[in-house]
Each structure stands twice: as structure tokens, then as C-alpha cells.
PDB file of N, CA and C in Angstrom:
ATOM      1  N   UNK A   1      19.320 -15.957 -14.926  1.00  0.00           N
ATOM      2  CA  UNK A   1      19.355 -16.837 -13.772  1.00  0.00           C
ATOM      3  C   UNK A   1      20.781 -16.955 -13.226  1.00  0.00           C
ATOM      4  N   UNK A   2      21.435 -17.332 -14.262  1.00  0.00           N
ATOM      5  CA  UNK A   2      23.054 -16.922 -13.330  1.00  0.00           C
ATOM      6  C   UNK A   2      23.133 -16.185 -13.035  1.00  0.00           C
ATOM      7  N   UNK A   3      23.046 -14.481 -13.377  1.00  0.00           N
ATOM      8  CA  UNK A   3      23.847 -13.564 -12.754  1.00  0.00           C
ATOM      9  C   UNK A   3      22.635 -13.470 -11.109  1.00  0.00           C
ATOM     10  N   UNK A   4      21.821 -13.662 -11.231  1.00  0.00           N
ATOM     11  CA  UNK A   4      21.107 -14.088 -10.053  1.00  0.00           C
ATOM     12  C   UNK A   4      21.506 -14.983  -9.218  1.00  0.00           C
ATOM     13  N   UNK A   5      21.918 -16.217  -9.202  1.00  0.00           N
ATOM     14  CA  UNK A   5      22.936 -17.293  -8.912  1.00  0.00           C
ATOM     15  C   UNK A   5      24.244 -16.481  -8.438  1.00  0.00           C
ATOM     16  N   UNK A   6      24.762 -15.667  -9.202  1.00  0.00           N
ATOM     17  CA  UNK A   6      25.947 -15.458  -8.910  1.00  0.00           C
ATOM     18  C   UNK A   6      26.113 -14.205  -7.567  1.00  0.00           C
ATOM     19  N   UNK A   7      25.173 -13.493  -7.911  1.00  0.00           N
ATOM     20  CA  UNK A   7      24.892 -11.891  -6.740  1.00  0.00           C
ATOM     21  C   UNK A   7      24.451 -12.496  -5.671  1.00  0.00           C
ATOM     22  N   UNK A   8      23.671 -13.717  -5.508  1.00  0.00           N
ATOM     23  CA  UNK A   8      23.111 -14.341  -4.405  1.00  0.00           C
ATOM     24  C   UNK A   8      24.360 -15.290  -3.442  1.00  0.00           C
ATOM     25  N   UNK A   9      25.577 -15.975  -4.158  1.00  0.00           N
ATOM     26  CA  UNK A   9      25.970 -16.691  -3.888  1.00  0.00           C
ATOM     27  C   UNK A   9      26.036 -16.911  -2.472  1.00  0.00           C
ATOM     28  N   UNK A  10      26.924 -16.134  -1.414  1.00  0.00           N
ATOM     29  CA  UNK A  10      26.672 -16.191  -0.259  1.00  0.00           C
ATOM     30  C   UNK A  10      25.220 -16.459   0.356  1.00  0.00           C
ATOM     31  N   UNK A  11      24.485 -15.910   0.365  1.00  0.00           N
ATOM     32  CA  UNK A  11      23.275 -16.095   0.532  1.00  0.00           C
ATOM     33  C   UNK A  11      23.076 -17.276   0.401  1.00  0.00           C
ATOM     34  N   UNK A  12      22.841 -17.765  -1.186  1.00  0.00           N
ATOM     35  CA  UNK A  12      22.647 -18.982  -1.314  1.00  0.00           C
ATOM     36  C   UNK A  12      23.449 -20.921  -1.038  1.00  0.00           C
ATOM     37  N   UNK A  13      24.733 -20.109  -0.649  1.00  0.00           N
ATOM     38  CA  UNK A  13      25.496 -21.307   0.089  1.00  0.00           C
ATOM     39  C   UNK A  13      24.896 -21.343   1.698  1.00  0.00           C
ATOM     40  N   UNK A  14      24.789 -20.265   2.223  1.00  0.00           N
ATOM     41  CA  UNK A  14      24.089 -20.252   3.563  1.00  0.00           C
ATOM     42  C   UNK A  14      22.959 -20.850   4.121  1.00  0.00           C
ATOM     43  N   UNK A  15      22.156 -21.102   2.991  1.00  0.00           N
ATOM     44  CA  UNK A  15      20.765 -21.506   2.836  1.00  0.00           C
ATOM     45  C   UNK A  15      21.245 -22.636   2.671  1.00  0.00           C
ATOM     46  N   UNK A  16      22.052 -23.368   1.712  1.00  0.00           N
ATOM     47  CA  UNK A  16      22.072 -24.578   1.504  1.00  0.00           C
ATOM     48  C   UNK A  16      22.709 -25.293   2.926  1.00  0.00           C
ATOM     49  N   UNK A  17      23.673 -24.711   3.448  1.00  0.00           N
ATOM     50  CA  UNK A  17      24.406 -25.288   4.744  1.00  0.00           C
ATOM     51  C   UNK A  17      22.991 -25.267   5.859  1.00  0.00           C
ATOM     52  N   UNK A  18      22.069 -24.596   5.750  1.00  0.00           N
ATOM     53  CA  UNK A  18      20.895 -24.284   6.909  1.00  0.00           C
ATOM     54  C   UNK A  18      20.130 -25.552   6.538  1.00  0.00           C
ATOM     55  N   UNK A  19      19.937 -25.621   5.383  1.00  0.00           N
ATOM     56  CA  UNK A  19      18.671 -27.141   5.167  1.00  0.00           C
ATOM     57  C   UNK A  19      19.801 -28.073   5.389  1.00  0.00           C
ATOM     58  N   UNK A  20      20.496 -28.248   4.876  1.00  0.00           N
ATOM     59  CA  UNK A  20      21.947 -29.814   5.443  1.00  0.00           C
ATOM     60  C   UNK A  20      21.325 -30.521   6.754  1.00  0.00           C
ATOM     61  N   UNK A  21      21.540 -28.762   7.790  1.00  0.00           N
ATOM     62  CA  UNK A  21      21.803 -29.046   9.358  1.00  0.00           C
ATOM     63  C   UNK A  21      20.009 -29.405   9.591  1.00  0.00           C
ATOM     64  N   UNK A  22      19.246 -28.545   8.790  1.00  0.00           N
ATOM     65  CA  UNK A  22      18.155 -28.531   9.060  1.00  0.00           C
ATOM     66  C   UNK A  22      17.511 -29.707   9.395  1.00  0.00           C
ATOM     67  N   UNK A  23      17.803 -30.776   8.100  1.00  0.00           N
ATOM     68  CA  UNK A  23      17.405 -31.907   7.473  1.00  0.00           C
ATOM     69  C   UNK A  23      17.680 -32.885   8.265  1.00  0.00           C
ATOM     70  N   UNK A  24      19.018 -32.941   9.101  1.00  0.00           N
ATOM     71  CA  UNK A  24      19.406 -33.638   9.667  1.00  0.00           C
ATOM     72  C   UNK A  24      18.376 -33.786  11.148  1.00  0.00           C
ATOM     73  N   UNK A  25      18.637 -32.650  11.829  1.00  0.00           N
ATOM     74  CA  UNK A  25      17.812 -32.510  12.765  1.00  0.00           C
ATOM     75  C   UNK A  25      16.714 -33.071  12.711  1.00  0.00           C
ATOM     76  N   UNK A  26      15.996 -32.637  11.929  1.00  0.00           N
ATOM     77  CA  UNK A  26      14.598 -32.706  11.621  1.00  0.00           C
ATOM     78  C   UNK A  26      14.398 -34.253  11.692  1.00  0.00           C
ATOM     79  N   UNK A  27      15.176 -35.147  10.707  1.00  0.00           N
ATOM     80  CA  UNK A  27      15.286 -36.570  10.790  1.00  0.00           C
ATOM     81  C   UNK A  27      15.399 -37.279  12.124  1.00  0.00           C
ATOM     82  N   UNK A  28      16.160 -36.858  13.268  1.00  0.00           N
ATOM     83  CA  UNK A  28      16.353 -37.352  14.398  1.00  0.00           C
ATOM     84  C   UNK A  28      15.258 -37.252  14.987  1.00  0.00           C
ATOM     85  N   UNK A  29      14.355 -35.892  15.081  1.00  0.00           N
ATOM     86  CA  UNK A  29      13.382 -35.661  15.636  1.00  0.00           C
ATOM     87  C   UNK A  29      12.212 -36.309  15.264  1.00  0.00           C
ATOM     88  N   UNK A  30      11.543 -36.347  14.230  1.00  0.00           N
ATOM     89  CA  UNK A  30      10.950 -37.052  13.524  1.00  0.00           C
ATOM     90  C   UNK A  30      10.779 -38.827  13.707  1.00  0.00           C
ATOM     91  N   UNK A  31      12.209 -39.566  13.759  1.00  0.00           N
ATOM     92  CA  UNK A  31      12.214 -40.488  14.295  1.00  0.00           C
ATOM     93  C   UNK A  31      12.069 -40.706  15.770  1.00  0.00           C
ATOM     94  N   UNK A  32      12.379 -39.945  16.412  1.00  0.00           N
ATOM     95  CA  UNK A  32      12.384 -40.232  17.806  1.00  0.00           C
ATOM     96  C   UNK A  32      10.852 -40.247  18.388  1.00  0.00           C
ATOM     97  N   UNK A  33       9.989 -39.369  17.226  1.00  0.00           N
ATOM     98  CA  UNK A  33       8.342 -39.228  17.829  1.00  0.00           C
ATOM     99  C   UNK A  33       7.632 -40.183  17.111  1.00  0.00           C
ATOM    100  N   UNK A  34       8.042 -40.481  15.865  1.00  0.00           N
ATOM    101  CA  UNK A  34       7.194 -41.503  15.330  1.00  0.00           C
ATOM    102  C   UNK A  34       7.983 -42.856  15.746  1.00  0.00           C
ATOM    103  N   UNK A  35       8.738 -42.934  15.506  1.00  0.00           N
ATOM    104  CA  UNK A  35       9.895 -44.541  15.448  1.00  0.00           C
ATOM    105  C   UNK A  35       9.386 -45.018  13.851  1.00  0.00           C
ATOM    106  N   UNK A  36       9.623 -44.402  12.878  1.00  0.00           N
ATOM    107  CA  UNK A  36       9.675 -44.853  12.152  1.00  0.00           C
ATOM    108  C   UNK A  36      10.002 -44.447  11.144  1.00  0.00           C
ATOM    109  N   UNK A  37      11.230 -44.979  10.479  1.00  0.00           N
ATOM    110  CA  UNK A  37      12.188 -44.495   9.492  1.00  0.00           C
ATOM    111  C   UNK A  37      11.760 -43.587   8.462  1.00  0.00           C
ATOM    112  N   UNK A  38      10.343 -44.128   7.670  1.00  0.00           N
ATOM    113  CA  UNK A  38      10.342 -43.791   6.351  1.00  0.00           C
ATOM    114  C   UNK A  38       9.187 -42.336   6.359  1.00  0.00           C
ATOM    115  N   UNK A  39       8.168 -42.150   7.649  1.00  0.00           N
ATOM    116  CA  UNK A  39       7.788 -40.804   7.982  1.00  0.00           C
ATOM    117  C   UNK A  39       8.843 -39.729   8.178  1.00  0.00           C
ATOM    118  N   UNK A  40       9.837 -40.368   9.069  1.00  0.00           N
ATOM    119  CA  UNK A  40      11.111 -39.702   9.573  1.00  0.00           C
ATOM    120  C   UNK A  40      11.657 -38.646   8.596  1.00  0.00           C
ATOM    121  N   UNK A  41      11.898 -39.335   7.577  1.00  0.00           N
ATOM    122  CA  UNK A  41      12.947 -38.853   6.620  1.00  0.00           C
ATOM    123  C   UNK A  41      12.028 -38.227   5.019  1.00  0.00           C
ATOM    124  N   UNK A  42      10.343 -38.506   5.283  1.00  0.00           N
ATOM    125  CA  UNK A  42       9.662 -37.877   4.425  1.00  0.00           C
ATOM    126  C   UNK A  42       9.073 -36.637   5.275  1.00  0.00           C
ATOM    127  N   UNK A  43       8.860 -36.648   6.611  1.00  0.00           N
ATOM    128  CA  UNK A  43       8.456 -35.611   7.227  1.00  0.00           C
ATOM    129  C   UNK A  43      10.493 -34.108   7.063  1.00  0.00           C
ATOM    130  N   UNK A  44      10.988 -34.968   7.496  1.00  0.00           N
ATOM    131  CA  UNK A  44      12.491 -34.506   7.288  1.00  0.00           C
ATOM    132  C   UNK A  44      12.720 -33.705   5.909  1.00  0.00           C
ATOM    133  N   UNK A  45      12.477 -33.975   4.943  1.00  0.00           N
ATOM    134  CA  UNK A  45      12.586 -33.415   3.785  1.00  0.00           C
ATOM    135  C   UNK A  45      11.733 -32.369   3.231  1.00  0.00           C
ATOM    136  N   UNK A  46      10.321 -32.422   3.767  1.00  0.00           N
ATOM    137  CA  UNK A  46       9.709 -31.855   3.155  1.00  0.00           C
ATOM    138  C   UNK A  46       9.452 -30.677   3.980  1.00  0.00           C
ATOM    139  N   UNK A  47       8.965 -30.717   5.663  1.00  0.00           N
ATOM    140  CA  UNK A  47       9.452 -29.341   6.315  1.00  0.00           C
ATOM    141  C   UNK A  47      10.313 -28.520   5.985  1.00  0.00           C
ATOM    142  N   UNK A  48      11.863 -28.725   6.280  1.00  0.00           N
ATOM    143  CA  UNK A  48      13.260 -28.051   5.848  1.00  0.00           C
ATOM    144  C   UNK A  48      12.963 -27.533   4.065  1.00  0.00           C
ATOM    145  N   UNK A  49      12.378 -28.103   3.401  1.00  0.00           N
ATOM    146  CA  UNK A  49      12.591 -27.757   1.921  1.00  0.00           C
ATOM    147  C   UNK A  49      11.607 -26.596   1.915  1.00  0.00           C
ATOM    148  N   UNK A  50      10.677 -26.155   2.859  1.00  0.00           N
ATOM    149  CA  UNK A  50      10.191 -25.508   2.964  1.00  0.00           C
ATOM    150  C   UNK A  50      10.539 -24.332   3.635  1.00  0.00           C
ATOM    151  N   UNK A  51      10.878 -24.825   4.308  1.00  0.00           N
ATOM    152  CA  UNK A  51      11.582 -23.588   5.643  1.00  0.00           C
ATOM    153  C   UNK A  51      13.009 -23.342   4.686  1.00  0.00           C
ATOM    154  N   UNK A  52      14.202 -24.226   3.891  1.00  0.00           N
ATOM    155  CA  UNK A  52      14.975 -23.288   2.846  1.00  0.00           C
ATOM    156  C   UNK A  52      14.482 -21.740   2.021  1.00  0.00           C
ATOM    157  N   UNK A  53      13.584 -22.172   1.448  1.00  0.00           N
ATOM    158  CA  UNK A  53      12.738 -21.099   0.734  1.00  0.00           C
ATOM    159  C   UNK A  53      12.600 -19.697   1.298  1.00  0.00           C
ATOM    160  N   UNK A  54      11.882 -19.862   2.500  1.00  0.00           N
ATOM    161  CA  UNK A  54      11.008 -18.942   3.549  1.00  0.00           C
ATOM    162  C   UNK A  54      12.703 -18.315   3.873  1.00  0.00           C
ATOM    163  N   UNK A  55      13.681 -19.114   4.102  1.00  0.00           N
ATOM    164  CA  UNK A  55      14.980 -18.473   4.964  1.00  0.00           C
ATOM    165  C   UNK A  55      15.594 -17.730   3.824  1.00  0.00           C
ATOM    166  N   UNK A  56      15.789 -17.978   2.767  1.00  0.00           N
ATOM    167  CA  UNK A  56      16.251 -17.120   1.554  1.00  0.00           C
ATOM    168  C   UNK A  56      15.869 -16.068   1.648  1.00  0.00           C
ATOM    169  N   UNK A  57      14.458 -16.184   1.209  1.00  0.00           N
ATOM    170  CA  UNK A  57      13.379 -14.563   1.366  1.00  0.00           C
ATOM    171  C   UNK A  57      13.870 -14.101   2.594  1.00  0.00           C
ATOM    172  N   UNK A  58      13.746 -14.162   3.768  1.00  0.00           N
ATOM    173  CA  UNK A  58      13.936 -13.484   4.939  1.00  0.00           C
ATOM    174  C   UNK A  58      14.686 -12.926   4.811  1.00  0.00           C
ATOM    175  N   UNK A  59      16.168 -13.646   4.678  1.00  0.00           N
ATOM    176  CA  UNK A  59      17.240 -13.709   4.527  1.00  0.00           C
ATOM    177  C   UNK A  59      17.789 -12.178   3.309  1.00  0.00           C
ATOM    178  N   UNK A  60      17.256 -12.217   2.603  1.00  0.00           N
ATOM    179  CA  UNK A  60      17.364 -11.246   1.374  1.00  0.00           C
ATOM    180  C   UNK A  60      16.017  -9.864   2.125  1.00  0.00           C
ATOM    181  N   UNK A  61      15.144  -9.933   2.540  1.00  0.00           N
ATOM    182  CA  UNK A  61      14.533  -9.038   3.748  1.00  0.00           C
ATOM    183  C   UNK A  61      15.475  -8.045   4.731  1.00  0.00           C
ATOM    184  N   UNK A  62      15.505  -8.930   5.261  1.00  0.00           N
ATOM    185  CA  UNK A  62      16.984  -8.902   6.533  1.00  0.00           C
ATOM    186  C   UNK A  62      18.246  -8.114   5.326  1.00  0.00           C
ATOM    187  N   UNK A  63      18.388  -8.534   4.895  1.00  0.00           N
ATOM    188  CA  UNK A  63      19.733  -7.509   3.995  1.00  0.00           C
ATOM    189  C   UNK A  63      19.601  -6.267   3.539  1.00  0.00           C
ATOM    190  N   UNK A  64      18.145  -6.206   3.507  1.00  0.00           N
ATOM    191  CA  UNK A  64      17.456  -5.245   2.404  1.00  0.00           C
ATOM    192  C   UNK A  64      17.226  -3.780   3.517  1.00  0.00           C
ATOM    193  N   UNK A  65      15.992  -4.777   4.421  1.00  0.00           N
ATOM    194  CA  UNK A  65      15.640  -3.687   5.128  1.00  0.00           C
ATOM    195  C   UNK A  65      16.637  -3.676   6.990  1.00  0.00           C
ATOM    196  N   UNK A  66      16.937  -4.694   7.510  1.00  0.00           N
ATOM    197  CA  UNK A  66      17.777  -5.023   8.841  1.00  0.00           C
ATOM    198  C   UNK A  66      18.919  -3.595   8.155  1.00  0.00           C
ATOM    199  N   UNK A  67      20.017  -3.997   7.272  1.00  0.00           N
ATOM    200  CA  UNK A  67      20.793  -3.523   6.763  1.00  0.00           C
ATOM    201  C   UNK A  67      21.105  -1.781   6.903  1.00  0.00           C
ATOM    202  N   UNK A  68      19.724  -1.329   6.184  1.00  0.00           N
ATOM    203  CA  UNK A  68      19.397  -0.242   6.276  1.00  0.00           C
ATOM    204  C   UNK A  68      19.164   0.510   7.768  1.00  0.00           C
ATOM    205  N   UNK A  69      18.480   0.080   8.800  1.00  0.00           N
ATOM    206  CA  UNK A  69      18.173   0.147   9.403  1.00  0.00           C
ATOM    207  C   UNK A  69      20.188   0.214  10.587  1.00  0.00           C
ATOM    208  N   UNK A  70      21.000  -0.163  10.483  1.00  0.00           N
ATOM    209  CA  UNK A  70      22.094  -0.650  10.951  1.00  0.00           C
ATOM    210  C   UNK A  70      22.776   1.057  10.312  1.00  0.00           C
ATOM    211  N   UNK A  71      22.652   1.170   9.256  1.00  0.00           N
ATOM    212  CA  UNK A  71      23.858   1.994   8.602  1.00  0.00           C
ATOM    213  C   UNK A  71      22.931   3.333   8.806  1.00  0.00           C
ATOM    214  N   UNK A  72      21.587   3.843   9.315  1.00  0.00           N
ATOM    215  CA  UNK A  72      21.092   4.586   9.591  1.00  0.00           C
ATOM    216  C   UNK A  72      21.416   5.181  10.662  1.00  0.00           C
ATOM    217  N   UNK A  73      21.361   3.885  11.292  1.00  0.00           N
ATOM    218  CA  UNK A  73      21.406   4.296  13.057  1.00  0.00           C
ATOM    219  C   UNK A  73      23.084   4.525  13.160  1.00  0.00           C
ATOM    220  N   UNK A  74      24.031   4.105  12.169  1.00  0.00           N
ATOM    221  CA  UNK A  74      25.489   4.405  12.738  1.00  0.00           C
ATOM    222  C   UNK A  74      25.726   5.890  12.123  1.00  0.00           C
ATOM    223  N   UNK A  75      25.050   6.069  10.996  1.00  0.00           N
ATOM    224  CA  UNK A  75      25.272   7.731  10.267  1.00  0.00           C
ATOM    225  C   UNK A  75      24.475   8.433  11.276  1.00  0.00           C
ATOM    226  N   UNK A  76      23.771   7.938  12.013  1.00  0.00           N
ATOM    227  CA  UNK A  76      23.307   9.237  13.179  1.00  0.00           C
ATOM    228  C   UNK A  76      23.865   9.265  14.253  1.00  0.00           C
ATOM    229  N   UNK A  77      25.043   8.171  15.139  1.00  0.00           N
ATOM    230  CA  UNK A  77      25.464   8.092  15.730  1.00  0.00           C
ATOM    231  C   UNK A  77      27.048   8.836  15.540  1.00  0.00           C
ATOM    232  N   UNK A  78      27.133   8.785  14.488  1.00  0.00           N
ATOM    233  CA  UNK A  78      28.503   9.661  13.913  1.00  0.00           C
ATOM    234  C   UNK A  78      27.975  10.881  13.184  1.00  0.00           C
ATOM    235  N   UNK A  79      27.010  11.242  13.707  1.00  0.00           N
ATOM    236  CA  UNK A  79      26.849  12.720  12.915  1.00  0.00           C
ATOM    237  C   UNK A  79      27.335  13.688  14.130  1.00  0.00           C
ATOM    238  N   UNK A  80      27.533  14.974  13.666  1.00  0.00           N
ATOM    239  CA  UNK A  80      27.505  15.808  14.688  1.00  0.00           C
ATOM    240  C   UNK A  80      26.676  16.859  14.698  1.00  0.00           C
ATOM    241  N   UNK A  81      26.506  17.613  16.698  1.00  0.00           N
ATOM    242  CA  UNK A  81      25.454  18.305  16.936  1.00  0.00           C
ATOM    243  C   UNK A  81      24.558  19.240  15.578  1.00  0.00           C
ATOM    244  N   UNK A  82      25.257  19.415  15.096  1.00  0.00           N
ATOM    245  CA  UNK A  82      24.821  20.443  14.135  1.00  0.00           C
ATOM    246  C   UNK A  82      24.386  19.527  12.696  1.00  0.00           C
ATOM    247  N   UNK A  83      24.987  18.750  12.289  1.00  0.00           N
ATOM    248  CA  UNK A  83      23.966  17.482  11.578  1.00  0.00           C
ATOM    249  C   UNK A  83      23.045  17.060  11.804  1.00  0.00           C
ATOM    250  N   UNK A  84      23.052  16.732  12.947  1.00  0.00           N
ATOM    251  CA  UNK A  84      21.768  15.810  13.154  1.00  0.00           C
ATOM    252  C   UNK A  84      20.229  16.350  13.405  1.00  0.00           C
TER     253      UNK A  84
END
């Protein structure tokens, strides 16, 4: 689990700064449709803790396959006539 923890780190500070902002939001919004504090901040928590999760995975998706897809298209863009 650490060295998992540890290879992820970026990743996983990113995620944590995304639910922060997430959470927050979510709370304003939440209150502003219900007016009421304690939906607010249970609707607030439990969306975002969800949507953290889902953004990790993506997130590690996106690295995996986005990534690939980036360093493909630049090795064919720097190949020459006779490479490619």
C-alpha cells in the first residue's frame, strides 16, 4: 500500500485538492437550493466523495491511455518520410 501511496503521490494530492474545492462548492450549492444547512453539507460530502474516487480512476486512465496516445502522435510527427 505504500509503495502504491508513494508512485501515486501526485495523482493523489491532486485528487485530494479536487474534493477540498469540490466540497466546498458543492456546499454553497446545496444550500442555496435547499436552505438548509445540514442536507447542504450531507448532500456536500457524499457527492464529491464519490466523484474523488471516479477522478482518480480517470485520472490514472487519462495517464495510461491520453498519454500514449500524445507520445504516438509526436513520434509520428517527428518521424521522417521514409519512417513513417
Amino acid at each position: 500500500m505504500r509503495q502504491f501511496a508513494i508512485s501515486n503521490l501526485p495523482t493523489i494530492k491532486k485528487t485530494a485538492s479536487y474534493y477540498v474545492v469540490h466540497v466546498f462548492v458543492a456546499s454553497l450549492v446545496a444550500y442555496a437550493v435547499t436552505g438548509n444547512f445540514w442536507v447542504a453539507i450531507t448532500l456536500s460530502l457524499l457527492e464529491p466523495t464519490v466523484q474523488a474516487f471516479a477522478f482518480f480512476f480517470h485520472e490514472k486512465a487519462w495517464q495510461r491511455w491520453g498519454g500514449k496516445r500524445v507520445a504516438d502522435a509526436t513520434q509520428l510527427a517527428h518521424a521522417t518520410p521514409a519512417t513513417a
